[in-house]
C-alpha atoms as a PDB file:
ATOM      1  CA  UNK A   1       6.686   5.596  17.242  1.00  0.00           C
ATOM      2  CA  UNK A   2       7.710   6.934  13.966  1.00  0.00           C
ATOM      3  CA  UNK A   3       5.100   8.288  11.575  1.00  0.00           C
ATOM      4  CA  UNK A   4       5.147   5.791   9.307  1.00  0.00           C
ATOM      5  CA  UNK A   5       4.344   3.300  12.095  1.00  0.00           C
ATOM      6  CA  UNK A   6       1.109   5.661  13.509  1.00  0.00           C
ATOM      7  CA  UNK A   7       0.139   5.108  10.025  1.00  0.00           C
ATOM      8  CA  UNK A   8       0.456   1.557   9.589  1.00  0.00           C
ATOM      9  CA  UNK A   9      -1.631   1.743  12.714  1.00  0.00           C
ATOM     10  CA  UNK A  10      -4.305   4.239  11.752  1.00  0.00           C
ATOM     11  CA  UNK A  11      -4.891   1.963   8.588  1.00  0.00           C
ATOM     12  CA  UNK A  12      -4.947  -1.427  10.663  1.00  0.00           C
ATOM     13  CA  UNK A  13      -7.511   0.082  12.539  1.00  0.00           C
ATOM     14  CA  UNK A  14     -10.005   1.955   9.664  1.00  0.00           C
ATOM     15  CA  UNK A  15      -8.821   0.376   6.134  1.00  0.00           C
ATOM     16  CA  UNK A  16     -11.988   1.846   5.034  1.00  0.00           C
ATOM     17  CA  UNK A  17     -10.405   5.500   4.856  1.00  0.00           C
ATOM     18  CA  UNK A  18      -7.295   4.541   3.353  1.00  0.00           C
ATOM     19  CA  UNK A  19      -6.211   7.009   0.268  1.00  0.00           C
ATOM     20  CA  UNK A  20      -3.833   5.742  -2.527  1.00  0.00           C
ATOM     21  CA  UNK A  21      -0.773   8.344  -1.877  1.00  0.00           C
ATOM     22  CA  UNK A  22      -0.986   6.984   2.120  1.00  0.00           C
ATOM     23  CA  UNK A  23      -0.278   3.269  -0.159  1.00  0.00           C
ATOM     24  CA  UNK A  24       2.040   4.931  -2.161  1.00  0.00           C
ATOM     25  CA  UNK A  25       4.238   6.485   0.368  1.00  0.00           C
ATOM     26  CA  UNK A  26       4.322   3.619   2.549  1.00  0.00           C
ATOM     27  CA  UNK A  27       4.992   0.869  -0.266  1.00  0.00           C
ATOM     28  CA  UNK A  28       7.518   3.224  -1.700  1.00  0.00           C
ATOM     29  CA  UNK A  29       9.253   3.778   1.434  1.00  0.00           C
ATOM     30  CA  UNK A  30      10.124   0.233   2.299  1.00  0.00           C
ATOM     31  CA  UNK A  31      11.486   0.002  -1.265  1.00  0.00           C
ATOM     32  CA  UNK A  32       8.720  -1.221  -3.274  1.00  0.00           C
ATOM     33  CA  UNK A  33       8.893  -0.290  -7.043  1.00  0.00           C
ATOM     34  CA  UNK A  34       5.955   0.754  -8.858  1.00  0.00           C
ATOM     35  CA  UNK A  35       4.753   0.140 -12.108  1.00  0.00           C
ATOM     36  CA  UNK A  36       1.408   1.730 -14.257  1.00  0.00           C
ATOM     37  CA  UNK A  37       0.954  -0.577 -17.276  1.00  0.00           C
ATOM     38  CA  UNK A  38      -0.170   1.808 -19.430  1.00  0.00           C
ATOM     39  CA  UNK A  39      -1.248   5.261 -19.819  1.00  0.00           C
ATOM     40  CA  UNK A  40      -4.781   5.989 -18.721  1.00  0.00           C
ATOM     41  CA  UNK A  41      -4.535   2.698 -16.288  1.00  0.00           C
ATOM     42  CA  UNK A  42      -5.608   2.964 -12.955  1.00  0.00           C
ATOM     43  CA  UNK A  43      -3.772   0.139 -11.785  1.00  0.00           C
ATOM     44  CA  UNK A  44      -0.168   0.405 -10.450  1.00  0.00           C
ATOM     45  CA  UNK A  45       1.563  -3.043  -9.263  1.00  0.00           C
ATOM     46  CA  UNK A  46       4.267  -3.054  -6.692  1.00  0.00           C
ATOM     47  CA  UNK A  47       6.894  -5.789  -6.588  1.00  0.00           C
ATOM     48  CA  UNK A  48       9.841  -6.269  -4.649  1.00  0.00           C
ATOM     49  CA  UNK A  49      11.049  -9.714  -4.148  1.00  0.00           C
ATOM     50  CA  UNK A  50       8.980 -12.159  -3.420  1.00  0.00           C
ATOM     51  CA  UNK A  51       6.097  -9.736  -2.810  1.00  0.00           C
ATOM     52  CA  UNK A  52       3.709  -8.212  -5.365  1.00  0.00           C
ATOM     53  CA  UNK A  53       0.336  -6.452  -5.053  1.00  0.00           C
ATOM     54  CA  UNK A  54      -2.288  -4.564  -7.223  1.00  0.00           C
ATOM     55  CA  UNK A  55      -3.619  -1.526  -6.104  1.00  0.00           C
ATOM     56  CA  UNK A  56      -6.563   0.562  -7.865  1.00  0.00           C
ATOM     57  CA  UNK A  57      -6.077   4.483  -7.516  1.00  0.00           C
ATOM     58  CA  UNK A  58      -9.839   4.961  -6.291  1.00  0.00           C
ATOM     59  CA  UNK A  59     -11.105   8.713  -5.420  1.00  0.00           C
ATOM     60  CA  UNK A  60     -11.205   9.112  -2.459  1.00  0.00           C
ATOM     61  CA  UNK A  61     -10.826   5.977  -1.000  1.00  0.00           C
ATOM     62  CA  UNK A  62      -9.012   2.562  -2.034  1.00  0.00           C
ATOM     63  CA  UNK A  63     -10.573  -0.813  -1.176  1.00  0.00           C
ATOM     64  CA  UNK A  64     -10.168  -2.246   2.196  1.00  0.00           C
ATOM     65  CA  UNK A  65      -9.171  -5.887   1.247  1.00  0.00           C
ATOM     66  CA  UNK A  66      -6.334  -4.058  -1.171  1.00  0.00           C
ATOM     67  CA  UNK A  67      -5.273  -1.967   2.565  1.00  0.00           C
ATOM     68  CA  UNK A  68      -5.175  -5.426   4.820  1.00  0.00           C
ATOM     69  CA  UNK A  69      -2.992  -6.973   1.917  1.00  0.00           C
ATOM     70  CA  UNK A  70      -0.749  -3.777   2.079  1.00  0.00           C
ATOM     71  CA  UNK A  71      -0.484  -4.111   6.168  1.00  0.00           C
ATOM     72  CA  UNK A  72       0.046  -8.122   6.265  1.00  0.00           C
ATOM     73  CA  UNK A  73       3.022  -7.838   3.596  1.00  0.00           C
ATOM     74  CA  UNK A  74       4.460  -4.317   5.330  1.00  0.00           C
ATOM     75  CA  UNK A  75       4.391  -6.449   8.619  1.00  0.00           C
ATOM     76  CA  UNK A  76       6.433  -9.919   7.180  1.00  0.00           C
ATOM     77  CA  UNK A  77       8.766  -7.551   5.943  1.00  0.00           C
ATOM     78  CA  UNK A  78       9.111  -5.419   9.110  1.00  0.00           C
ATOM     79  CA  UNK A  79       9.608  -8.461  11.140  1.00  0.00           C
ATOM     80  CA  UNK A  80      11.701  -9.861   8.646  1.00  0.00           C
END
């Protein structure tokens, strides 16, 4: 198990203690590209094909409905 799969995992499991540079990495890893609208925003979207999602940079923790999005799009493109 690589360690981008433990933390796919570790986030399935408690989305409640999710940080935004675990999103980051992850999104940006499986070649997401990532967009701030404007400066001072605390929004960044992430689009590639078909798939696009909001997240909020939160301190310390992002929302839990934003981290379930994040793992049911990572997992149709995994299986993909």
């Amino acid at each position: 198990m690589t360690k981008r799969e433990k933390l796919i995992e570790k986030l399935r499991n408690n989305p409640k203690n999710a940080r935004f540079e675990q999103i980051d990495s992850l999104l940006t890893y499986y070649g997401f590209e990532r967009k701030q609208p404007g400066t001072g925003s605390s929004h960044f979207g992430y689009k590639l094909g078909q798939w696009k999602i909001t997240v909020t940079h939160r301190k310390p923790f992002i929302h839990s409905k934003t981290v379930r999005q994040v793992i049911s799009i990572l997992d149709e493109i995994i299986n993909d």
